[in-house]
N, C-alpha and C. Protein backbone atom coordinates (compact mmCIF):
# COMPACT_ATOMS: atom_id res chain seq x y z
N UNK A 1 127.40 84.79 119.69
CA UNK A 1 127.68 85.87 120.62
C UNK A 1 127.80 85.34 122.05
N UNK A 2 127.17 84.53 122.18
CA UNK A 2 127.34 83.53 123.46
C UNK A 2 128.75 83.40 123.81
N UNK A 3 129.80 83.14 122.96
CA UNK A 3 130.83 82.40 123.43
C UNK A 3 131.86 83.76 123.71
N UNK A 4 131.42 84.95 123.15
CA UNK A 4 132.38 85.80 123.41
C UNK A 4 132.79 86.29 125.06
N UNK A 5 133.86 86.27 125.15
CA UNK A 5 134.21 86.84 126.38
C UNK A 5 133.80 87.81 126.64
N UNK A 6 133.59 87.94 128.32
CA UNK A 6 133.03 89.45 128.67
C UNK A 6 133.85 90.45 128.24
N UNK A 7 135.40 90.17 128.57
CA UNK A 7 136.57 91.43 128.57
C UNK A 7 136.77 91.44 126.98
N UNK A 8 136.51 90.60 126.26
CA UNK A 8 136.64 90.80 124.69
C UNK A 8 135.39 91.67 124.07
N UNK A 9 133.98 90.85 124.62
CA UNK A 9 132.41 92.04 124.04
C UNK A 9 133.30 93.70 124.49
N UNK A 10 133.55 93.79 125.94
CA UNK A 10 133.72 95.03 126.01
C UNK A 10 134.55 95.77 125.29
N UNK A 11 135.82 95.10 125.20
CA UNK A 11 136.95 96.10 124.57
C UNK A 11 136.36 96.36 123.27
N UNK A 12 135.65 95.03 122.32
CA UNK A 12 135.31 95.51 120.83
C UNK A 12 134.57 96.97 120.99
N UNK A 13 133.49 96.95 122.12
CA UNK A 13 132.75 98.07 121.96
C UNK A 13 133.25 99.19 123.00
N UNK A 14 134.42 99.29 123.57
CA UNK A 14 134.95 100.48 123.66
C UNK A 14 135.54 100.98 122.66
N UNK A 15 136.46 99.86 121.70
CA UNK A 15 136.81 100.54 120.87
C UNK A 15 136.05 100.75 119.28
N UNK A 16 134.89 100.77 119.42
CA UNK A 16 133.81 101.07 118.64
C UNK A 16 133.35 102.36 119.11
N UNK A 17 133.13 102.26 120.33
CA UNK A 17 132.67 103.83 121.08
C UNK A 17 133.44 104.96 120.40
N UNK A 18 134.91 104.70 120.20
CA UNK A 18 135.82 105.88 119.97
C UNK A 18 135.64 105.64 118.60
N UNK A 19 136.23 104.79 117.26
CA UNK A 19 136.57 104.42 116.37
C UNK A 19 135.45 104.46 115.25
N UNK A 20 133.99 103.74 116.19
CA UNK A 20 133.21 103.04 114.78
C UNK A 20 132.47 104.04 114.63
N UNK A 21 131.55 103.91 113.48
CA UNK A 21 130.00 104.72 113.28
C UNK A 21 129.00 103.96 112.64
N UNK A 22 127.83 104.35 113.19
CA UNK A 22 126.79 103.77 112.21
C UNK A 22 126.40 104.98 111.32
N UNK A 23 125.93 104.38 109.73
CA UNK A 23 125.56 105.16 108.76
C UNK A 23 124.44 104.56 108.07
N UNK A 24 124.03 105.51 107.30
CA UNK A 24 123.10 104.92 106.57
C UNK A 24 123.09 105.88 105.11
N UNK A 25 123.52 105.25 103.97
CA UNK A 25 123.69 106.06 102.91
C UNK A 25 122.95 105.89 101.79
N UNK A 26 122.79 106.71 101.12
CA UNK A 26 121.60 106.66 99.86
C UNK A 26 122.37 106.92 98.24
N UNK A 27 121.84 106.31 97.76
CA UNK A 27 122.24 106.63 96.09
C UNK A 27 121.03 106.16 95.49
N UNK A 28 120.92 107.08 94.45
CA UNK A 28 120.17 107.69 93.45
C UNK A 28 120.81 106.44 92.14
N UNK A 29 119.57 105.92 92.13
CA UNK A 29 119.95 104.34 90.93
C UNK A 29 118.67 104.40 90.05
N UNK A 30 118.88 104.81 88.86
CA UNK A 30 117.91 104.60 87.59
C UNK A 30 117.26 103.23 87.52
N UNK A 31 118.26 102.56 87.91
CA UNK A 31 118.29 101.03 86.51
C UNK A 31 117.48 99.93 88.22
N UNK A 32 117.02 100.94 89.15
CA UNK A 32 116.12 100.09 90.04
C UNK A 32 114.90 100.40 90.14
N UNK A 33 113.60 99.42 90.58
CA UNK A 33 112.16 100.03 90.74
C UNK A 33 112.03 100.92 91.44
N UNK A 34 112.73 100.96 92.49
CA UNK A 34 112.53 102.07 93.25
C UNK A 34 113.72 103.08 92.87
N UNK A 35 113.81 104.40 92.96
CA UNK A 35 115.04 105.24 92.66
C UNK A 35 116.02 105.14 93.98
N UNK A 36 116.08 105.22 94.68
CA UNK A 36 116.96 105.30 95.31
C UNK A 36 117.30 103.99 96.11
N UNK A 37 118.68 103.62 96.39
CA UNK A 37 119.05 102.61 97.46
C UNK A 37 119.56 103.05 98.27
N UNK A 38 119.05 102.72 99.66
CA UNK A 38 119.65 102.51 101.15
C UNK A 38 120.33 101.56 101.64
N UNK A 39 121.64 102.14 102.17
CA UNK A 39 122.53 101.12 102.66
C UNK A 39 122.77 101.53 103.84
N UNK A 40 122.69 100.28 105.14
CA UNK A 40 122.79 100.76 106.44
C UNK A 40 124.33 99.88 106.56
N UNK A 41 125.15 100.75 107.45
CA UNK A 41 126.52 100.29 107.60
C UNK A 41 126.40 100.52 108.67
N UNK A 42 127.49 99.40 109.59
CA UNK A 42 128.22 99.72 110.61
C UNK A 42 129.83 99.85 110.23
N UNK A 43 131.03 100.59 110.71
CA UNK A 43 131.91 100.01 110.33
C UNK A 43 133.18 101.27 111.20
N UNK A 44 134.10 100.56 111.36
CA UNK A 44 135.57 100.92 111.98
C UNK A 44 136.27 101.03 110.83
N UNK A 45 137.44 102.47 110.97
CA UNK A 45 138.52 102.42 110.41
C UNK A 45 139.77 102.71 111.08
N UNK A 46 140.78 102.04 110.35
CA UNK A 46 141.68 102.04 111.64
C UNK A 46 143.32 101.72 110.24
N UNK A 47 144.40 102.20 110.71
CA UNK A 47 145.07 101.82 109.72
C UNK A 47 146.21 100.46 110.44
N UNK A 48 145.30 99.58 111.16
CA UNK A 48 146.14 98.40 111.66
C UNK A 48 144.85 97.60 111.64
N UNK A 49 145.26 96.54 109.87
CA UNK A 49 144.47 95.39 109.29
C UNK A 49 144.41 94.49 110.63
N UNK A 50 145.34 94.50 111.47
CA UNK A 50 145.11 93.08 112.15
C UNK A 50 143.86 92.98 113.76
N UNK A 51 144.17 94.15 114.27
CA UNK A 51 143.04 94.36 114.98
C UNK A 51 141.45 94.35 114.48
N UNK A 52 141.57 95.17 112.95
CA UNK A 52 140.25 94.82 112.17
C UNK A 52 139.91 93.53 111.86
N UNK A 53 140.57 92.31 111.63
CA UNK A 53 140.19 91.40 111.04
C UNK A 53 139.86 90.88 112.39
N UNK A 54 140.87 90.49 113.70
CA UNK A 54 140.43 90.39 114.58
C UNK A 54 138.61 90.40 114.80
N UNK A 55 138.78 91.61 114.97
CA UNK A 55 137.30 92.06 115.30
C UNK A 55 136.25 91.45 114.52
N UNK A 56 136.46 91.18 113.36
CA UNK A 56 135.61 90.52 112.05
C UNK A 56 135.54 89.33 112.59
N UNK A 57 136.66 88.58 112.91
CA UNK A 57 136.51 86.99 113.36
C UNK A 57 135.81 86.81 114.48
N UNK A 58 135.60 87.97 115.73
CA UNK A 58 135.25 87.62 116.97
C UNK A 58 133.50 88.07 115.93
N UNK A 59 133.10 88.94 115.67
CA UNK A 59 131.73 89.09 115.12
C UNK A 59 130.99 87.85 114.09
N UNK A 60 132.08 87.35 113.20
CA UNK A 60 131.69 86.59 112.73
C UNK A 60 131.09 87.21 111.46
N UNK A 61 131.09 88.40 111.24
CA UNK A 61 130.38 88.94 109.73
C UNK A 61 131.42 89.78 109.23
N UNK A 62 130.59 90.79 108.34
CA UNK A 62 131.38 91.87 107.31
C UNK A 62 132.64 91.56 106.57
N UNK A 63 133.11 92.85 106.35
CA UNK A 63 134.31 92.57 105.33
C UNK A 63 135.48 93.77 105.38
N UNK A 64 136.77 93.32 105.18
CA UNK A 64 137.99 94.25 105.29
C UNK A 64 137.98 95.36 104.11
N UNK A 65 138.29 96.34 103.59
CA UNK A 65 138.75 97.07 102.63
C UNK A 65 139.79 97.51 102.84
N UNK A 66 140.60 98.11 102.11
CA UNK A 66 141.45 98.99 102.42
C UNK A 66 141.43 100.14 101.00
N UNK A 67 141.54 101.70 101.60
CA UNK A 67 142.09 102.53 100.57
C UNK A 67 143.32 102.89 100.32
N UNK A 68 143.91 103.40 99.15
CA UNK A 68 145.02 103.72 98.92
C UNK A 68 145.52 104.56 99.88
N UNK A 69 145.67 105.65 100.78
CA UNK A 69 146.20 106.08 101.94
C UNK A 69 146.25 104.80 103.38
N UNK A 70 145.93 103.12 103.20
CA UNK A 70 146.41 102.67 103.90
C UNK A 70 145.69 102.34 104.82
N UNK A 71 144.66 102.91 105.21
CA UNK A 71 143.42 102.87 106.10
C UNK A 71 142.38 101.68 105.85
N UNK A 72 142.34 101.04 106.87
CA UNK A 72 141.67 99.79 106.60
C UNK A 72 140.17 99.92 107.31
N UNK A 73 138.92 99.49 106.03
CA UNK A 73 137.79 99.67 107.17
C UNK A 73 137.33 98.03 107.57
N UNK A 74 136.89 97.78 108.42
CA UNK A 74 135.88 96.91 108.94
C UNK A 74 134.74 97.28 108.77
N UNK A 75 133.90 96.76 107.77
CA UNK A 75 132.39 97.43 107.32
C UNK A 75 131.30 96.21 107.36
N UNK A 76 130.39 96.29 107.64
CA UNK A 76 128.70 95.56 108.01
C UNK A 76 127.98 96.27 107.40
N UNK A 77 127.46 95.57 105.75
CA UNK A 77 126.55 96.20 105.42
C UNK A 77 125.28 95.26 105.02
N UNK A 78 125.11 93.91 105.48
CA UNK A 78 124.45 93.29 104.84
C UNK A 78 123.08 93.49 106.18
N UNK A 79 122.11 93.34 105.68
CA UNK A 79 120.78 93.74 106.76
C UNK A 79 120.85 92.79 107.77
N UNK A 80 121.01 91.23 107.73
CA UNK A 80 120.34 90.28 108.37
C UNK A 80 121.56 90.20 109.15
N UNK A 81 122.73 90.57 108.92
CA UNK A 81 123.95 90.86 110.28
C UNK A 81 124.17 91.79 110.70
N UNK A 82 123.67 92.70 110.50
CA UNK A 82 123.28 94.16 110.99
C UNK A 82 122.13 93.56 112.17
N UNK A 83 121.19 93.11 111.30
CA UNK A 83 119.93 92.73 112.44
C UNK A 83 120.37 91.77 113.58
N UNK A 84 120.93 90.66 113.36
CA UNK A 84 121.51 89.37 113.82
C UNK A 84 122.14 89.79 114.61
N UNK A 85 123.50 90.34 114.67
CA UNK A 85 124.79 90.17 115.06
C UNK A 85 125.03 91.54 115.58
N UNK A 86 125.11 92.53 114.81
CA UNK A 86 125.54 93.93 114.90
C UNK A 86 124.69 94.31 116.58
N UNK A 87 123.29 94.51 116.05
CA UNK A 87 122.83 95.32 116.89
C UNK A 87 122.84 94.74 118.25
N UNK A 88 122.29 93.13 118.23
CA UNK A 88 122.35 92.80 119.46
C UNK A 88 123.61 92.84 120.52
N UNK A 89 124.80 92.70 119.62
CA UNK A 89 126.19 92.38 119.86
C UNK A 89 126.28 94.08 121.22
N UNK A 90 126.29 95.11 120.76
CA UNK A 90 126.09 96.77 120.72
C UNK A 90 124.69 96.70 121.75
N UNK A 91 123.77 96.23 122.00
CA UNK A 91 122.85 96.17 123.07
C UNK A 91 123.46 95.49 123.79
N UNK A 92 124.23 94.28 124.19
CA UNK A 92 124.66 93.60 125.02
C UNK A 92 126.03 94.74 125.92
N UNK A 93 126.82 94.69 124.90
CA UNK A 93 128.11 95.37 125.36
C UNK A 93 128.06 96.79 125.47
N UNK A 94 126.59 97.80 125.19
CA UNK A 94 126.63 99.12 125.07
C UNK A 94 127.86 100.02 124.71
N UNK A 95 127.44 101.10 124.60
CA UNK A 95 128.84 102.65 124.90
C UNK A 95 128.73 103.42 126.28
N UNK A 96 130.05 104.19 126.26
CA UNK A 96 129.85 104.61 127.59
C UNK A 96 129.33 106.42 126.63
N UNK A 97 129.80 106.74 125.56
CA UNK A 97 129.66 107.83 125.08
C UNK A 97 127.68 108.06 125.05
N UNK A 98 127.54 109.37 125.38
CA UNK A 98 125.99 109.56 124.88
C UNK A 98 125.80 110.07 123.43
N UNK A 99 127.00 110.25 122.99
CA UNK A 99 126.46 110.39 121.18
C UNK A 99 126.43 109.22 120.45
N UNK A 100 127.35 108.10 120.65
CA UNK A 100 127.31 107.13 120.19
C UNK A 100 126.13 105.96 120.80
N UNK A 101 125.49 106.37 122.18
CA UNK A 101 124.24 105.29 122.43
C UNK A 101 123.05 106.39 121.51
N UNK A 102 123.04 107.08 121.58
CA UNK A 102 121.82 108.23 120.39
C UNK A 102 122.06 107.85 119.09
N UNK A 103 123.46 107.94 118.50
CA UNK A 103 123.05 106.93 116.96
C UNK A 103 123.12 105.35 116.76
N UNK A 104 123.55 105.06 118.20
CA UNK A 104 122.84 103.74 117.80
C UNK A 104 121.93 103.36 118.25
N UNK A 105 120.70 104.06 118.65
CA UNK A 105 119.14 103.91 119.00
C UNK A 105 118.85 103.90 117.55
N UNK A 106 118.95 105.36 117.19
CA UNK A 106 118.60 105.87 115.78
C UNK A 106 118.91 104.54 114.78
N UNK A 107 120.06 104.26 114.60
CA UNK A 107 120.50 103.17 113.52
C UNK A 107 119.56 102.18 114.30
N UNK A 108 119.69 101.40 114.61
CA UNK A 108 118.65 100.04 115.53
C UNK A 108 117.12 100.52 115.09
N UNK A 109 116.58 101.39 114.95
CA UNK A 109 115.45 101.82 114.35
C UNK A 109 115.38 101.88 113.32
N UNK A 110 116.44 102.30 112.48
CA UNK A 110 116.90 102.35 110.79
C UNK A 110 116.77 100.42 110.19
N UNK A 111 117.76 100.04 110.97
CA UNK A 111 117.92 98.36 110.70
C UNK A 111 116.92 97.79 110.82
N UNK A 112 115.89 97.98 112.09
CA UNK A 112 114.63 97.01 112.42
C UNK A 112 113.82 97.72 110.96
N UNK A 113 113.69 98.46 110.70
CA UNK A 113 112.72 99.35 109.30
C UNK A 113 113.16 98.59 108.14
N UNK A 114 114.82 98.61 108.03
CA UNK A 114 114.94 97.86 106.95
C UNK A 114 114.83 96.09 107.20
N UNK A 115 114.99 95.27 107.95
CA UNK A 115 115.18 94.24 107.91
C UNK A 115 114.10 93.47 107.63
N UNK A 116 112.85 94.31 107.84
CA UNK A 116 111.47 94.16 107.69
C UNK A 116 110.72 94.41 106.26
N UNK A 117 111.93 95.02 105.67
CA UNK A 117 111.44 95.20 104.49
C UNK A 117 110.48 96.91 104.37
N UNK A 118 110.33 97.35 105.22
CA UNK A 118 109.20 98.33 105.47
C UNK A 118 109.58 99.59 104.94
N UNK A 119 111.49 100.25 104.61
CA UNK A 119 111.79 100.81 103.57
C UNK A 119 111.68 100.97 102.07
N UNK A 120 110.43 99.63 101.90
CA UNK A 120 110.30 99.62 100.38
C UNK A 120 108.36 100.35 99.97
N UNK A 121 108.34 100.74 101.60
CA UNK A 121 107.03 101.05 100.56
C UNK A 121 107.34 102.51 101.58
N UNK A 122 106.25 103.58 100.42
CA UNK A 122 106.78 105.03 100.84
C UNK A 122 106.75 105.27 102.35
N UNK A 123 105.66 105.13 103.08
CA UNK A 123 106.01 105.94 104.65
C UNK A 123 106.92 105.26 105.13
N UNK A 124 107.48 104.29 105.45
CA UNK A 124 108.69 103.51 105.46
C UNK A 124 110.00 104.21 105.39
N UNK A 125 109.95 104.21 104.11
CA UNK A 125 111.04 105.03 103.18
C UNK A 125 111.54 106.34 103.59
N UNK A 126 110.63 107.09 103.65
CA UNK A 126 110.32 108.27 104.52
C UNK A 126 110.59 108.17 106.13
N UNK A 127 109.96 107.30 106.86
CA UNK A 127 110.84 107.59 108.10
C UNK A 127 112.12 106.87 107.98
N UNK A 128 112.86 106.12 107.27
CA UNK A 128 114.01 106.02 107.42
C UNK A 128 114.81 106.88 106.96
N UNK A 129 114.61 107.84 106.31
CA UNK A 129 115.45 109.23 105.66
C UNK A 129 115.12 109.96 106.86
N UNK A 130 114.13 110.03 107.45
CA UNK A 130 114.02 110.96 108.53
C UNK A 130 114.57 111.06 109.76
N UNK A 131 114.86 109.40 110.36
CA UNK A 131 115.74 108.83 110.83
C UNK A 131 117.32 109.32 110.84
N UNK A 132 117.32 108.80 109.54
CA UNK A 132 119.07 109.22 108.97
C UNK A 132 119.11 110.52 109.35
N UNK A 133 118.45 111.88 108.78
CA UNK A 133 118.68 113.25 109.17
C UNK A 133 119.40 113.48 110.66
N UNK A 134 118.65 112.61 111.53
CA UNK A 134 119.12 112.57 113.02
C UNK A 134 120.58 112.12 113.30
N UNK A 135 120.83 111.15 112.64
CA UNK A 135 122.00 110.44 112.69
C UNK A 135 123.16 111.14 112.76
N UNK A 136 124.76 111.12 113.22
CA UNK A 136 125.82 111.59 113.06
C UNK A 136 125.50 113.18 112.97
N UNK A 137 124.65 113.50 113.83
CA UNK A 137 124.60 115.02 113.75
C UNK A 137 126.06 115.68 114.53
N UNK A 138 126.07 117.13 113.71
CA UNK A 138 127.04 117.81 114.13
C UNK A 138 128.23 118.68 113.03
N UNK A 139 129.18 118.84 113.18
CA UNK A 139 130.08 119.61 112.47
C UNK A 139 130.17 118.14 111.96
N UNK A 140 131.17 118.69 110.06
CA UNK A 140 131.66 117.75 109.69
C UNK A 140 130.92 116.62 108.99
N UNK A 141 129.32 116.23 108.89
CA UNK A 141 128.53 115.15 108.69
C UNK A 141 128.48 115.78 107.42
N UNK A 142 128.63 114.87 106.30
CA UNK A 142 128.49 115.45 105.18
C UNK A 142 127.60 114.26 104.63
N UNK A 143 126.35 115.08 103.68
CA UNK A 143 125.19 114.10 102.92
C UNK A 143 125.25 114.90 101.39
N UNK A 144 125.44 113.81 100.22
CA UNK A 144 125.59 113.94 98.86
C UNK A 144 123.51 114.27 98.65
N UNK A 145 122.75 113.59 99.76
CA UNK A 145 121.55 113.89 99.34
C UNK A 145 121.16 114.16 100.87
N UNK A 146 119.72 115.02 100.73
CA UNK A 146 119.10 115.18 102.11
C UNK A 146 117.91 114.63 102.19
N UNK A 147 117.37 114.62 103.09
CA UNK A 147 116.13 114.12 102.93
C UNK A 147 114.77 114.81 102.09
N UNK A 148 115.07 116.56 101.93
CA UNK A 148 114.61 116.99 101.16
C UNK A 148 114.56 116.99 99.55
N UNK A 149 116.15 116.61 99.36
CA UNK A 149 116.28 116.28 98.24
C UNK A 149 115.73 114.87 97.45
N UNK A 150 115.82 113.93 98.27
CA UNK A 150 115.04 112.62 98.21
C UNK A 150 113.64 112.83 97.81
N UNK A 151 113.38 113.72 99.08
CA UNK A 151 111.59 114.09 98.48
C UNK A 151 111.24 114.67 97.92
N UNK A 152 111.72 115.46 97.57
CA UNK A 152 111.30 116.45 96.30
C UNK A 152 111.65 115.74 95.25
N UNK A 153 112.40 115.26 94.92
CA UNK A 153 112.99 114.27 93.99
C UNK A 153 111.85 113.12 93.50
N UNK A 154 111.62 112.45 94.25
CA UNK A 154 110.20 111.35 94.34
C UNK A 154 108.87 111.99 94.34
N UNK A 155 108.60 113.05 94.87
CA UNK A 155 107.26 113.70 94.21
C UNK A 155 107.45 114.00 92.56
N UNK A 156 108.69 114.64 92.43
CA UNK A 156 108.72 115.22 90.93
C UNK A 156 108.54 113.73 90.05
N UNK A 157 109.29 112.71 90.23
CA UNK A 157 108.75 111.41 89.53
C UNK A 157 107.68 111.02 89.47
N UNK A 158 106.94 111.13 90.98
CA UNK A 158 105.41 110.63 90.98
C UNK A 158 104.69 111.58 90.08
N UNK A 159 105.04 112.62 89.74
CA UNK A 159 104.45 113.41 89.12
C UNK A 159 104.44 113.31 87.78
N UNK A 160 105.68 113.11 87.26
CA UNK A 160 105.91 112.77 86.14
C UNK A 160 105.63 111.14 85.12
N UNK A 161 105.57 110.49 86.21
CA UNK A 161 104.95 109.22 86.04
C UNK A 161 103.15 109.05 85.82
N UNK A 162 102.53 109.67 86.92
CA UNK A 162 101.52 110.15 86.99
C UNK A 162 100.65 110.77 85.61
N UNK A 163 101.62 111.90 84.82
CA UNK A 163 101.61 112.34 83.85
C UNK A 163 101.35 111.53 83.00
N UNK A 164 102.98 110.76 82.45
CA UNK A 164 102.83 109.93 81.81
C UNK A 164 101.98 108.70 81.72
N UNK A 165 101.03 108.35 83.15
CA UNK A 165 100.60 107.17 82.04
C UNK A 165 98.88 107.50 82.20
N UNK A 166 99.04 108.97 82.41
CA UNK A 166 97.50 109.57 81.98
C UNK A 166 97.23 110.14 80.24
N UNK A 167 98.36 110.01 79.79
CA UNK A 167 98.73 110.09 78.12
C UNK A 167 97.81 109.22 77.25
């Protein structure tokens, strides 16, 4: 991050200000010890691959996708470049927007929780869903799970586990 230009840090994160988001998404996985996985993303979409890859080369992490409508994302989902690279990169070069410096406090609190590992044991777990709730607030934010659903979900197991190995 050292070597990046000033007028290059900035433009990436103006045009992150408008373009990017941080997320943090959950799925519901049987076949893991814990039920659910958390994935913290950063990532831009944009339907011009070459500015995205750009941006990938000046960061030095993540990875391109593209979907069938053509839209290409730039996505960061691995923790230790999230921790490494992402956040500091985004503290250095800030936003000028105040919704986008509010979720990325929020996310930077999400990442330091996970990078630590501290999402794997319950209060952990719990403030990082609680966290997330905050995140991308507004019209339009759509969640397949809530944080209520998570927890109610994980009591009913503890419960049922509980059960079972009082048998």
């Amino acid at each position: 991050m050292k070597n990046i230009p000033i007028d290059i840090g900035n433009y990436i994160a103006g045009f992150a200000d408008g373009e990017g988001s941080f997320n943090v998404s959950i799925k519901k996985r049987l076949d893991y010890k814990e039920s659910w996985k958390l994935t913290a993303s950063f990532n831009i979409s944009q339907k011009d691959r070459v500015i995205l890859a750009w941006v990938k080369h000046i960061l030095g992490c993540g990875t391109l996708r593209e979907r069938k409508d053509g839209v290409v994302y730039y996505e960061v989902t691995n923790i230790t470049s999230l921790y490494e690279v992402i956040i500091p990169f985004f503290k250095k070069y800030g936003f000028r927007s105040a919704y986008k410096k509010n979720n990325f406090r929020i996310f930077s609190e999400i990442v330091q929780i996970m990078y630590a590992d501290g999402h794997r044991n319950q209060e952990g777990f719990r403030k990082v869903l609680e966290l997330r709730e905050k995140l991308n607030p507004g019209i339009g934010r759509k969640r397949k799970y809530t944080l209520l659903d998570v927890v109610t979900s994980e009591e009913s197991s503890e419960t049922i586990r509980k059960t079972v190995s009082n048998q």
